[in-house]
Protein backbone atom coordinates (compact mmCIF):
# COMPACT_ATOMS: atom_id res chain seq x y z
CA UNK A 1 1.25 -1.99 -6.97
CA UNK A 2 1.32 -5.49 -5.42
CA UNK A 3 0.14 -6.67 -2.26
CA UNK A 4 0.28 -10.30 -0.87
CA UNK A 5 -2.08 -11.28 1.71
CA UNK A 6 -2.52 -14.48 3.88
CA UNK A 7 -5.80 -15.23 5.33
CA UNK A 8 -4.59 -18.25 7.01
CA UNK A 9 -3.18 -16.68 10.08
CA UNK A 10 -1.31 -18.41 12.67
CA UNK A 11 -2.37 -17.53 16.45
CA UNK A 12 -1.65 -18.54 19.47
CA UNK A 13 -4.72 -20.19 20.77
CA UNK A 14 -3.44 -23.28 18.36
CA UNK A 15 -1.90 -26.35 20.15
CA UNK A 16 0.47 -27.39 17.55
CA UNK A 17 3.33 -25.66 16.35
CA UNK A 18 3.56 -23.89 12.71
CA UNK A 19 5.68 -26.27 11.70
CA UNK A 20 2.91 -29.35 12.34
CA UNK A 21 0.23 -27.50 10.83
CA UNK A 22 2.05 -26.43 7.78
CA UNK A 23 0.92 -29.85 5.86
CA UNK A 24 -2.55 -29.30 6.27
CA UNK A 25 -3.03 -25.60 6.24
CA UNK A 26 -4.80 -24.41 3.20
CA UNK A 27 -2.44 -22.64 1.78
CA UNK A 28 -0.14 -25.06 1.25
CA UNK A 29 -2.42 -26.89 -0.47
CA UNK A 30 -3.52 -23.75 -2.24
CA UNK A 31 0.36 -22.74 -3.45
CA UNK A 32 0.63 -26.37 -4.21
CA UNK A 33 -2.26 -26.37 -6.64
CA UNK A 34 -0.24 -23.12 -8.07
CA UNK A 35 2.57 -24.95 -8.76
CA UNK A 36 1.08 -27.93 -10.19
CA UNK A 37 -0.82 -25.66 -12.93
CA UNK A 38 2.89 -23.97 -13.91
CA UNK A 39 3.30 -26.46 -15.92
CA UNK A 40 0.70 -26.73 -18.26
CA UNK A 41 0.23 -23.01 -18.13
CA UNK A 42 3.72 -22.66 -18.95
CA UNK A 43 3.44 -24.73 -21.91
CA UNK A 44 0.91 -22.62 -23.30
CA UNK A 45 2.20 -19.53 -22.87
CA UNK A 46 5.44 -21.06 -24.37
CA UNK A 47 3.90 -22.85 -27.26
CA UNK A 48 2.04 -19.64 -28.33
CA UNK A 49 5.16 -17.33 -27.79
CA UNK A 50 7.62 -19.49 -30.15
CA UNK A 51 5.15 -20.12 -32.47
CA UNK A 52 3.75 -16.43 -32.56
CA UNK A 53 7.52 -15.06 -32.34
CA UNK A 54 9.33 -17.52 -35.16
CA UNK A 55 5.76 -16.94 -37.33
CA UNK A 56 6.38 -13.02 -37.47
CA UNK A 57 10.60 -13.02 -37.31
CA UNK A 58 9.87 -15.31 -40.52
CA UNK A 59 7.41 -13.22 -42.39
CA UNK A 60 9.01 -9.63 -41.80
CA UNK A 61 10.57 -9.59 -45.03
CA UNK A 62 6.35 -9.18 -45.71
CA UNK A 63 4.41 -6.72 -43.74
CA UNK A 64 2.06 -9.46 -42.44
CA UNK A 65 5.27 -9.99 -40.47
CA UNK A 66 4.57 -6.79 -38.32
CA UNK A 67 0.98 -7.84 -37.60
CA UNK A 68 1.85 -11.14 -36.43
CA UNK A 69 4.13 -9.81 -33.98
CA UNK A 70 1.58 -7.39 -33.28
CA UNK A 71 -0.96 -10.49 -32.46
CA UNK A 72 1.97 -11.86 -30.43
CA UNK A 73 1.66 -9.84 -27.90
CA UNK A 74 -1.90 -8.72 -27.54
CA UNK A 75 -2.24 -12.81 -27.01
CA UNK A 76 0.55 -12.73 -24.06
CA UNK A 77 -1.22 -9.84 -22.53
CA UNK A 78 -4.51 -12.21 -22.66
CA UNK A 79 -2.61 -14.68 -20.85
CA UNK A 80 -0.77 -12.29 -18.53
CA UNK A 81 -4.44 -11.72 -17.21
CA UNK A 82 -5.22 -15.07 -16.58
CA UNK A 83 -1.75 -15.57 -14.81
CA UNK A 84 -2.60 -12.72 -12.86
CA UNK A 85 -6.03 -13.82 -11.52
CA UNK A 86 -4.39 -17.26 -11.24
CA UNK A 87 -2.34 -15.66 -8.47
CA UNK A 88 -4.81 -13.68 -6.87
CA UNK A 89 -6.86 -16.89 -6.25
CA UNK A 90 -3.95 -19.26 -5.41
CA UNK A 91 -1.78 -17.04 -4.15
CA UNK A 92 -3.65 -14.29 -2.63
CA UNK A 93 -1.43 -11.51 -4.36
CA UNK A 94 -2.94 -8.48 -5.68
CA UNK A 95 -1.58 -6.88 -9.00
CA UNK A 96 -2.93 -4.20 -10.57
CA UNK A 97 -4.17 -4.52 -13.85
CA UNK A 98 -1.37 -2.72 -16.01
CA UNK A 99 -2.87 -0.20 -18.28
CA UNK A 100 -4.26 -0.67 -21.47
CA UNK A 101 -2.43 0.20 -24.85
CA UNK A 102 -3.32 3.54 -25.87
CA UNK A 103 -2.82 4.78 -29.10
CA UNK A 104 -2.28 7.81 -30.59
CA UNK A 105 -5.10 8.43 -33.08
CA UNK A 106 -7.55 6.27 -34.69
CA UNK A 107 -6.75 3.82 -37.24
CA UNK A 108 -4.50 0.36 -37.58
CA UNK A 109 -1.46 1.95 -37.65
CA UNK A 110 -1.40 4.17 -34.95
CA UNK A 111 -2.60 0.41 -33.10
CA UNK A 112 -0.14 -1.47 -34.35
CA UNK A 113 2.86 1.09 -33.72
CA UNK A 114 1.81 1.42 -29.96
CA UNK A 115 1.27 -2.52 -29.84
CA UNK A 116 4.86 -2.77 -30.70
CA UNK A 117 6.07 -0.24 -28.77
CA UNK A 118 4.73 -1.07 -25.35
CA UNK A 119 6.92 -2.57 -23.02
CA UNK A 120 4.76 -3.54 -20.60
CA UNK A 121 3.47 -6.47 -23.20
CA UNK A 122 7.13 -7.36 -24.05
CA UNK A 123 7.09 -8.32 -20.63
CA UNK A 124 4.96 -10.52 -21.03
CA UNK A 125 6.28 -11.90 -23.77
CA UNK A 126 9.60 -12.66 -21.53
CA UNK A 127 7.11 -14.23 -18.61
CA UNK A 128 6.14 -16.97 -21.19
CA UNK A 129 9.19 -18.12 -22.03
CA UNK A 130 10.83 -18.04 -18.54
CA UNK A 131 7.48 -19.32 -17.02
CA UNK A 132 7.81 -22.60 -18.86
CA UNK A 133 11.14 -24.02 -17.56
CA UNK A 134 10.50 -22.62 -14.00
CA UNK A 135 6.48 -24.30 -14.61
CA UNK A 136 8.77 -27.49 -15.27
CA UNK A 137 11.16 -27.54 -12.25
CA UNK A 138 8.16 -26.44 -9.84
CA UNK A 139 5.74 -29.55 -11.33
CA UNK A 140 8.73 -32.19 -10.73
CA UNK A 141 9.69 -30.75 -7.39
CA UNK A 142 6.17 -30.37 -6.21
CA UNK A 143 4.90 -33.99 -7.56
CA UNK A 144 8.27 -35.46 -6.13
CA UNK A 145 8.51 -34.48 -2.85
CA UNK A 146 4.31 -34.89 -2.09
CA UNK A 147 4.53 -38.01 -3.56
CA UNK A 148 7.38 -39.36 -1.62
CA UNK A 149 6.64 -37.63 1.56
CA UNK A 150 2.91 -38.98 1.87
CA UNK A 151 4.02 -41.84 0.40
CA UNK A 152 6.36 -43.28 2.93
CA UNK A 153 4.45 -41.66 5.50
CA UNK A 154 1.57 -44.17 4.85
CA UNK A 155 4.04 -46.73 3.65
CA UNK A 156 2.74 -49.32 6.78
CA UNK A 157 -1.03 -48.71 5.64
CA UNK A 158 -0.35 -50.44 2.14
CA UNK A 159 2.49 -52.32 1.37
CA UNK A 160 0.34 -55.04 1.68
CA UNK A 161 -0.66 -54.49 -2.29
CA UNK A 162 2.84 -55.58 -2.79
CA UNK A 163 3.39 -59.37 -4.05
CA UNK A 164 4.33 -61.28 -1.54
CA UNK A 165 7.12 -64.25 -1.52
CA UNK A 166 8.63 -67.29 1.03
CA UNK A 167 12.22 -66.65 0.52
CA UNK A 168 12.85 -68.53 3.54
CA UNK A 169 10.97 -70.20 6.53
CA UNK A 170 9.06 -67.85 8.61
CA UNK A 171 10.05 -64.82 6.62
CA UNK A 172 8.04 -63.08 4.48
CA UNK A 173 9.23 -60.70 1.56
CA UNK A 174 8.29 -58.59 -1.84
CA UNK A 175 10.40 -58.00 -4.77
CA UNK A 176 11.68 -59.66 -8.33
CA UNK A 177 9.88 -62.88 -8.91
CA UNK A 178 13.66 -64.59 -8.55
CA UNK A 179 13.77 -63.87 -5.10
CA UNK A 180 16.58 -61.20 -5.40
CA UNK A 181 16.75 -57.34 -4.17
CA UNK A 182 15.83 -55.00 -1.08
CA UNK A 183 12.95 -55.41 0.68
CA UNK A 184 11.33 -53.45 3.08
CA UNK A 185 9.05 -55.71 5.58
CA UNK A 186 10.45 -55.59 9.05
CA UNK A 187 9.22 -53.70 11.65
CA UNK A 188 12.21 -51.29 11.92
CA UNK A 189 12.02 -50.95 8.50
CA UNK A 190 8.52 -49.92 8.11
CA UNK A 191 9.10 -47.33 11.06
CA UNK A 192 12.35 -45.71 9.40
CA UNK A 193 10.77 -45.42 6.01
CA UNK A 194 7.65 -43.55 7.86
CA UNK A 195 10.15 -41.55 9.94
CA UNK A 196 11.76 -40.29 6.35
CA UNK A 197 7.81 -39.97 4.63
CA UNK A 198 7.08 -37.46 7.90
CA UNK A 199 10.78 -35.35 7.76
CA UNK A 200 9.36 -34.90 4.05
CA UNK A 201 5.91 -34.08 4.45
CA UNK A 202 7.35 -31.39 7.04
CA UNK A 203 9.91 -30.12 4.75
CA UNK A 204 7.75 -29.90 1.60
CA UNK A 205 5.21 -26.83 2.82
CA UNK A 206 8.66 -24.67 3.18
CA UNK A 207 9.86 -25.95 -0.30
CA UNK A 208 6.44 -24.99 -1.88
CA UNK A 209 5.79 -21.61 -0.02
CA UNK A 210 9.31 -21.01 -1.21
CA UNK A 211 8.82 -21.98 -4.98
CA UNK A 212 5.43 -20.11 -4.32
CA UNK A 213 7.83 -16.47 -3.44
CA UNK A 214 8.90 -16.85 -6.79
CA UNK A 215 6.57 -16.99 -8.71
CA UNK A 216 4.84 -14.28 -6.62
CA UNK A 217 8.33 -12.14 -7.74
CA UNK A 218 7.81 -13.55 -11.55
CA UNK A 219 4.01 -11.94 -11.51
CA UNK A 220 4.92 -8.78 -9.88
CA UNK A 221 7.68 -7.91 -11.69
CA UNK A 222 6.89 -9.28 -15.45
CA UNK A 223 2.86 -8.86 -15.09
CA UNK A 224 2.39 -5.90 -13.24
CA UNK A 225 2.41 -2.23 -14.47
CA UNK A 226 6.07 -0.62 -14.62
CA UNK A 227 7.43 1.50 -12.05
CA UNK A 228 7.39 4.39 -14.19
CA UNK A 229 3.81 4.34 -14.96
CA UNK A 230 2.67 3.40 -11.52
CA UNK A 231 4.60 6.64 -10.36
CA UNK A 232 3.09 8.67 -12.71
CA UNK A 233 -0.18 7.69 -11.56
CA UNK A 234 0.84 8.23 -8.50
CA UNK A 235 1.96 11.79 -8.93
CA UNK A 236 -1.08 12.62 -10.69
CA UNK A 237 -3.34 11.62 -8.03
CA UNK A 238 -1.11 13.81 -5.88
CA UNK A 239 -1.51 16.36 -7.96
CA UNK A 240 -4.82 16.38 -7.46
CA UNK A 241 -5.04 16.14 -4.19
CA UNK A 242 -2.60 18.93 -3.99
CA UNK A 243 -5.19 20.86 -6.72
CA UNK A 244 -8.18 19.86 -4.27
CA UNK A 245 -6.27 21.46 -1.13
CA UNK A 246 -5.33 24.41 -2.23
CA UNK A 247 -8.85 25.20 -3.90
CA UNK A 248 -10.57 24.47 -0.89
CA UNK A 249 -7.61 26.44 1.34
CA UNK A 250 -8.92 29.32 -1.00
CA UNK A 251 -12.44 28.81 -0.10
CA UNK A 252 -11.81 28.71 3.30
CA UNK A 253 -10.00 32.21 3.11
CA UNK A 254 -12.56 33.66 0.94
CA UNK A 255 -15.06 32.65 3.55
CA UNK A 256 -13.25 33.65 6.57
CA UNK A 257 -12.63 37.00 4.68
CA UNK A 258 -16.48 37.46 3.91
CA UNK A 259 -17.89 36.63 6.93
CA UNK A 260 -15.37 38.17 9.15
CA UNK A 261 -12.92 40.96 8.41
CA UNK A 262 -14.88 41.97 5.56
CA UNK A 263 -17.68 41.91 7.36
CA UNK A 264 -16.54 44.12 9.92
CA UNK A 265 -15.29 46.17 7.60
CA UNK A 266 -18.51 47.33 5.87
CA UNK A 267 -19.97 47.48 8.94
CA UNK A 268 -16.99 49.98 9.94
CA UNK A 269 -17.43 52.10 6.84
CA UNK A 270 -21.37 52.43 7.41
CA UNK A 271 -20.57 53.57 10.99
CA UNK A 272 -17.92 55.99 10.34
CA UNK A 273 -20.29 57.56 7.42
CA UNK A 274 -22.88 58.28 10.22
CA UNK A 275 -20.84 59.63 12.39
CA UNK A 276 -19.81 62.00 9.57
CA UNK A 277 -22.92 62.84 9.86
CA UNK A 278 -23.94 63.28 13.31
CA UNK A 279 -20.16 65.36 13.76
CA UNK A 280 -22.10 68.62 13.51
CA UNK A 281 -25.56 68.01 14.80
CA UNK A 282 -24.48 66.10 18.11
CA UNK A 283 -20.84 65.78 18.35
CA UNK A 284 -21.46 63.67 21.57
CA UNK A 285 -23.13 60.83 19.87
CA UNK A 286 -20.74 60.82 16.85
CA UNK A 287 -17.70 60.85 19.30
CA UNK A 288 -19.15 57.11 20.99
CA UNK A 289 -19.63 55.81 17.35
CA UNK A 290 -16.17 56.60 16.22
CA UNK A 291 -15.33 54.86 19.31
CA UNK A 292 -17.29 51.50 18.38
CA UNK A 293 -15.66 51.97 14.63
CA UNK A 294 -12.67 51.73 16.80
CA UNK A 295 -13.32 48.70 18.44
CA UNK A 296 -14.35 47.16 15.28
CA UNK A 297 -10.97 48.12 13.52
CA UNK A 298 -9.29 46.19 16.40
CA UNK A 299 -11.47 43.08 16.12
CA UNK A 300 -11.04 43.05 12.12
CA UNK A 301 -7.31 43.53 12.87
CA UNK A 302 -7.39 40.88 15.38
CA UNK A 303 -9.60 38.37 12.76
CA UNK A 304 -6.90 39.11 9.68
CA UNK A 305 -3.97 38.13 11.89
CA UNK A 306 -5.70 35.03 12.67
CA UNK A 307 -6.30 34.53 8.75
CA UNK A 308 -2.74 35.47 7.97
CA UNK A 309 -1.44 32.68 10.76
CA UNK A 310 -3.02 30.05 9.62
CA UNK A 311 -2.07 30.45 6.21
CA UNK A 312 1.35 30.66 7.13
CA UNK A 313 2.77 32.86 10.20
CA UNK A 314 5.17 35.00 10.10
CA UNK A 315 7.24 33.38 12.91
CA UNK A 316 7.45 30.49 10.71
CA UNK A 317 9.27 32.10 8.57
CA UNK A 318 11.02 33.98 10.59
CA UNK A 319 11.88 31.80 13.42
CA UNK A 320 11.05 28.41 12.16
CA UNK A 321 8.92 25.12 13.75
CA UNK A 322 9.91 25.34 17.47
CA UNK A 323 8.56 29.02 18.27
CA UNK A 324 6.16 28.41 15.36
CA UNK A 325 4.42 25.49 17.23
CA UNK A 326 5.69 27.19 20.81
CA UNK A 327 3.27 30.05 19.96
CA UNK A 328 0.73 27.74 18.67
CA UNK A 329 0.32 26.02 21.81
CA UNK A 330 -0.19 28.87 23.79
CA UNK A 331 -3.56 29.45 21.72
CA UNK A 332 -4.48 25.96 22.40
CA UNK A 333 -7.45 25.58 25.12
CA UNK A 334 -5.99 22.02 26.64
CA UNK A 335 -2.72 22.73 28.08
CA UNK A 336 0.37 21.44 25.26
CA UNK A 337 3.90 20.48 26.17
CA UNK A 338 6.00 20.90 23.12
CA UNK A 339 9.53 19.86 22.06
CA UNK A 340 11.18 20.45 19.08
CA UNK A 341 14.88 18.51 18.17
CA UNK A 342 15.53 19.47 14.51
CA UNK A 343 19.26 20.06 14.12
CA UNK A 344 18.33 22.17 10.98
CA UNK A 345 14.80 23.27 9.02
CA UNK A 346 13.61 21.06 6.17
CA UNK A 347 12.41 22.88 3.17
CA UNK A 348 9.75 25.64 3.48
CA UNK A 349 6.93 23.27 1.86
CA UNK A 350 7.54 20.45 4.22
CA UNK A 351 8.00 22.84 7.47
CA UNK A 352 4.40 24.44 6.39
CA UNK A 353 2.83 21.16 6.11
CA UNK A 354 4.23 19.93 9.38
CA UNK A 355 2.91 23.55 11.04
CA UNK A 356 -0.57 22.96 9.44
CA UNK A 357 -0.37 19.25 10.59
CA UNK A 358 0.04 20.20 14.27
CA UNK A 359 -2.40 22.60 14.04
CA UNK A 360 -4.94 20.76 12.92
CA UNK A 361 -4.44 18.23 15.71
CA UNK A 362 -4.72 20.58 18.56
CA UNK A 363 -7.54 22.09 17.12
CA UNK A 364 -9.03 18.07 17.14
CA UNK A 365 -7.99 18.23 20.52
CA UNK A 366 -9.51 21.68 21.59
CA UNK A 367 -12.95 20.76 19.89
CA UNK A 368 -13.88 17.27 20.07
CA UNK A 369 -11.51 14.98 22.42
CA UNK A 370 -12.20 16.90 26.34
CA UNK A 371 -8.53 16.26 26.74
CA UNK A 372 -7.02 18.16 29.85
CA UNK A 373 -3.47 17.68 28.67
CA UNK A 374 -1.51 17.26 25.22
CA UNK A 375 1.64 17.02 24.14
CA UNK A 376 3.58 17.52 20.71
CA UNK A 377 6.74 15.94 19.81
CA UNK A 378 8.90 16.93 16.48
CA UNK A 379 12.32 15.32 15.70
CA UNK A 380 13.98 14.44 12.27
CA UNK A 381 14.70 10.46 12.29
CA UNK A 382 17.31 9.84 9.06
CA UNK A 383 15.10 11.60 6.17
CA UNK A 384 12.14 12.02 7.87
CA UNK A 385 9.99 14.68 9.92
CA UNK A 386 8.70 12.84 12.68
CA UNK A 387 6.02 14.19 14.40
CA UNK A 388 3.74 12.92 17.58
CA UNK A 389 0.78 14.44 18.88
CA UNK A 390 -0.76 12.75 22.28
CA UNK A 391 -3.63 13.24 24.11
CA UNK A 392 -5.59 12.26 27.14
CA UNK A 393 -8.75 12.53 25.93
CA UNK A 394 -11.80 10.06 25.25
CA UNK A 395 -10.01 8.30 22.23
CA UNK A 396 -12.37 7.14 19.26
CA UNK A 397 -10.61 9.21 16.38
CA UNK A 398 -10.39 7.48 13.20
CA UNK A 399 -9.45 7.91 9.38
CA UNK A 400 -12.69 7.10 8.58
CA UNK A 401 -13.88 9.00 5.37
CA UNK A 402 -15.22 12.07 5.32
CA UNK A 403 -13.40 12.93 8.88
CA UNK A 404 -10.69 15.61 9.49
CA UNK A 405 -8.41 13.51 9.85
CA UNK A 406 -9.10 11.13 6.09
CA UNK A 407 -8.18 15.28 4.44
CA UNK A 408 -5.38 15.24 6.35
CA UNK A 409 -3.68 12.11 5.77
CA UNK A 410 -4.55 12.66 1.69
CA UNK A 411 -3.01 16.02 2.07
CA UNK A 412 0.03 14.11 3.78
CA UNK A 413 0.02 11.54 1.15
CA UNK A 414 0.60 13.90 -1.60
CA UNK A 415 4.05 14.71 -0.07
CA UNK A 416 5.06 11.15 0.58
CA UNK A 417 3.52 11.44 4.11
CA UNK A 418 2.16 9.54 6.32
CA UNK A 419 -0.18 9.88 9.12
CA UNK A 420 -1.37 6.78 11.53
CA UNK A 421 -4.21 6.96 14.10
CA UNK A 422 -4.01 5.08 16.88
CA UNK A 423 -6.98 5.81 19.59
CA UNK A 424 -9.07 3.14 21.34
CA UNK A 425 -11.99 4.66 22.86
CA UNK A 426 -11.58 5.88 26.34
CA UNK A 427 -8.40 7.11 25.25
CA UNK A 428 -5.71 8.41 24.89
CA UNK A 429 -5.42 9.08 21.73
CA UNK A 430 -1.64 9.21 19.74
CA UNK A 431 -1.06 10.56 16.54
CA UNK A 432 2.09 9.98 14.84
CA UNK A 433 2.95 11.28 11.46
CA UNK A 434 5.88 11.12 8.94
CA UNK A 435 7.19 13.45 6.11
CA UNK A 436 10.25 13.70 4.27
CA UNK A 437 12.86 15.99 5.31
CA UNK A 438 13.25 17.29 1.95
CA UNK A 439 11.21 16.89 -1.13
C-alpha cells in the first residue's frame, strides 16, 4: 500500500491565492530538493546496476556469474530502501516495506535460487536504470527553470555586477568589450525581464509538483510490494478476522446457551422430578409445579428463538432483508422507520452480514444513544449494499478501539466493507455502511 500525504494544507483564512503561495510553500521547496537529488541518486543506482549486471552476464559461463547477479540485486533492494525513505521525507508518501526474500530451507542455494527468483527485486533493478535518465531530465528542468525564474525576477537588484560601458553620450550599457550586442539597461527593459522571472517563478511549483507525481508513480509502482502479495496479506488478515468472528460468535452462543436455555432447562428437569414425586403424596402441590415447569418451557422456548434469530432468522431466509429488518425493528425499543429498495437479494453471506450490521446498530441505539426515533435505509448503488442507520440521539459514537463499533467495521472489512461513523456529540448520530453486492 501507498499513501501520499500533504501537511501543508491550504485554508481559507490565507490572503493570497494558491497560486502566490506556491513559490514559498514548503513543499515546493521540499519536492524541489527531491528532484535535485534524482540525479546523483540516479547515477548510483545506474552505475551499480550496469556494472553489477554486465559483471554477472559476463561471468555466467562460470558459476561466480550466478552470485554476482545474485549480489546485483540484494544491492538494488539496499537502494530501493533508501529511495523509499527518500520519498517519505521529501515527498511525504508512504510505501510499505516490500517483504523480505524468503527462502526455502537453509543453506546458499536455497538463498541464491529465491534471490533470483524474486520479482519484487527485479523491480528494482528496472527503477535504477529508468531512475537515471528521468534523475537527468528532472535536475536540468528543475535547475533551469529556478534559476531563470528567480533570476530575472531579481534581475533589477544586480545587474549592477555587470561591466559597464559609454557606448554613447548619456547612455549607459553592458556587453562585449567592442561595444556590440543586446543589452538590457532601460527601465522597460528591466521591468519586462522581471515580469518574465515572476510568470516563471509561478509556473515552476506546478512543473515540480508535477515531475514530483512521477516519481511518486516510479516509487509506488517499482519499490513497493506487488499487488499480488499485498492481496494476499490482505486476505489473510481477513481471514483472521473472519477466524476471530466466528470463534467469538461461538462463544457468545455457548454462553447464551449456558446461562439461559440451558439453564432453564436443568432447572425444568429438577422441577418436573419433584413433582414426580409429590404426584402421589399431594397431587395439589405437584399440579402448581408442573405448572411453573410450564412456564419455564415457554421462557426457554422464548430464549432459543432469540438465539436462533440472531444467528440467522428464519425470515431471512425465507423472506429476505426487508421483512428480515421489518421484524427487527419492531423489537427495537426507539421507534425505527425502515425502507428497503433492493431490486434483487445479494448472496446469502453478504445479506447475513448486512442483517447482523443493522442489528447491531439498533441495539447501539436501544442501549447507549437515548434516541426517541431511528431510521434504517438499505438500497443497492451499482455493486454495492448501501446501508444507513440514523439516529436522534446524543451523538459521541466513535470507532475508537475496543468499541462495538471498531468489531464491527473489522468484521465489515473482511468482506470488502466499509463502515463510517459520523456523530458529533449532541447528536444525531449517522451511520452509513458499504458491502459488495456479491462476493
Amino acid at each position: 500500500m501507498a499513501t501520499y500525504t500533504d501537511t501543508d494544507t491550504d485554508t481559507r483564512e490565507h490572503l493570497l491565492p494558491i497560486a502566490l503561495r506556491a513559490p514559498l510553500q514548503a513543499r515546493t521547496w521540499r519536492e524541489l530538493l527531491y528532484l535535485l537529488l534524482n540525479l546523483p541518486m540516479g547515477i548510483i543506482g545506474f552505475v551499480y546496476a550496469v556494472t553489477m549486471l554486465s559483471l554477472g552476464a559476463g561471468l555466467l559461463v562460470t558459476f561466480l556469474g550466478v552470485f554476482v547477479l545474485a549480489l546485483l540485486l540484494a544491492g538494488c533492494r539496499g537502494l530501493g530502501t533508501v529511495e523509499r525513505q527518500r520519498a517519505r521525507s521529501l515527498l511525504r508518501l508512504e510505501v510499505a516495506e516490500p517483504g523480505p526474500v524468503r527462502p526455502k530451507a537453509r543453506g546458499f542455494m536455497p538463498w541464491l535460487g529465491a534471490q533470483l527468483g524474486n520479482g519484487v527485486s527485479w523491480r528494482h533493478v528496472i527503477y535504477s536504470f529508468v531512475h537515471f535518465p528521468w534523475g537527468v531530465f528532472t535536475f536540468t528542468v528543475s535547475v533551469t527553470f529556478v534559476t531563470y525564474g528567480w533570476g530575472f525576477l531579481t534581475y533589477p537588484l544586480w545587474q549592477w555586477v555587470f561591466p559597464v560601458y559609454v557606448h554613447q553620450p548619456g547612455l549607459q550599457i553592458f556587453g562585449r568589450s567592442d561595444g556590440s550586442g543586446w543589452w538590457l539597461d532601460s527601465p522597460f527593459e528591466l521591468a519586462v525581464t522581471s515580469c518574465v522571472g515572476l510568470v516563471l517563478v509561478l509556473v515552476t511549483p506546478w512543473l515540480i509538483r508535477g515531475m514530483a507525481h512521477v516519481d511518486r508513480g516510479l516509487v509506488r509502482g517499482l519499490l513497493g510490494p506487488s499487488r499480488l502479495a499485498t492481496r494476499v496479506t490482505e486476505l489473510e488478515s481477513d481471514r483472521g478476522v473472519v477466524v476471530d468472528t466466528a470463534a467469538a460468535d461461538l462463544r457468545r452462543i455457548e454462553r447464551d446457551l449456558h446461562d439461559g436455555a440451558q439453564a432453564r432447562l436443568v432447572a425444568l428437569a429438577m422441577g418436573l422430578g419433584l413433582a414426580k414425586e409429590k404426584m402421589r403424596e399431594d397431587p395439589v402441590a405437584a399440579a402448581g409445579m408442573v405448572d411453573e415447569a410450564h412456564g419455564e418451557v415457554k421462557l426457554a422456548l422464548q430464549e432459543l428463538r432469540d438465539l436462533a434469530r440472531g444467528i440467522h432468522p428464519a425470515v431471512l431466509t425465507d423472506r429476505g432483508l426487508d421483512a428480515a429488518l421489518s421484524s427487527l425493528a419492531a423489537r427495537c425499543t426507539v421507534p425505527v422507520s425502515v425502507t428497503v429498495d433492493l431490486p434483487g437479494r445479494p448472496v446469502p453471506a453478504i445479506e447475513g452480514i448486512a442483517y447482523f450490521t443493522v442489528s447491531e446498530l439498533l441495539q447501539n441505539i436501544s442501549k447507549h444513544s437515548g434516541a426517541s426515533r431511528a431510521t434504517a435505509d438499505v438500497w443497492r448503488s451499482g455493486d454495492r449494499l448501501m446501508i444507513h442507520v440514523i439516529d436522534n440521539g446524543r451523538g459521541g459514537a466513535s470507532l475508537a478501539g475496543g468499541s462495538g463499533l471498531a468489531g464491527l467495521a473489522e468484521r465489515l472489512d473482511a468482506v470488502e466493507g466499509v463502515l463510517a461513523v459520523d456523530s458529533p456529540a449532541g447528536g444525531p448520530t449517522t451511520i452509513a455502511a458499504e458491502l459488495p453486492w456479491r462476493t
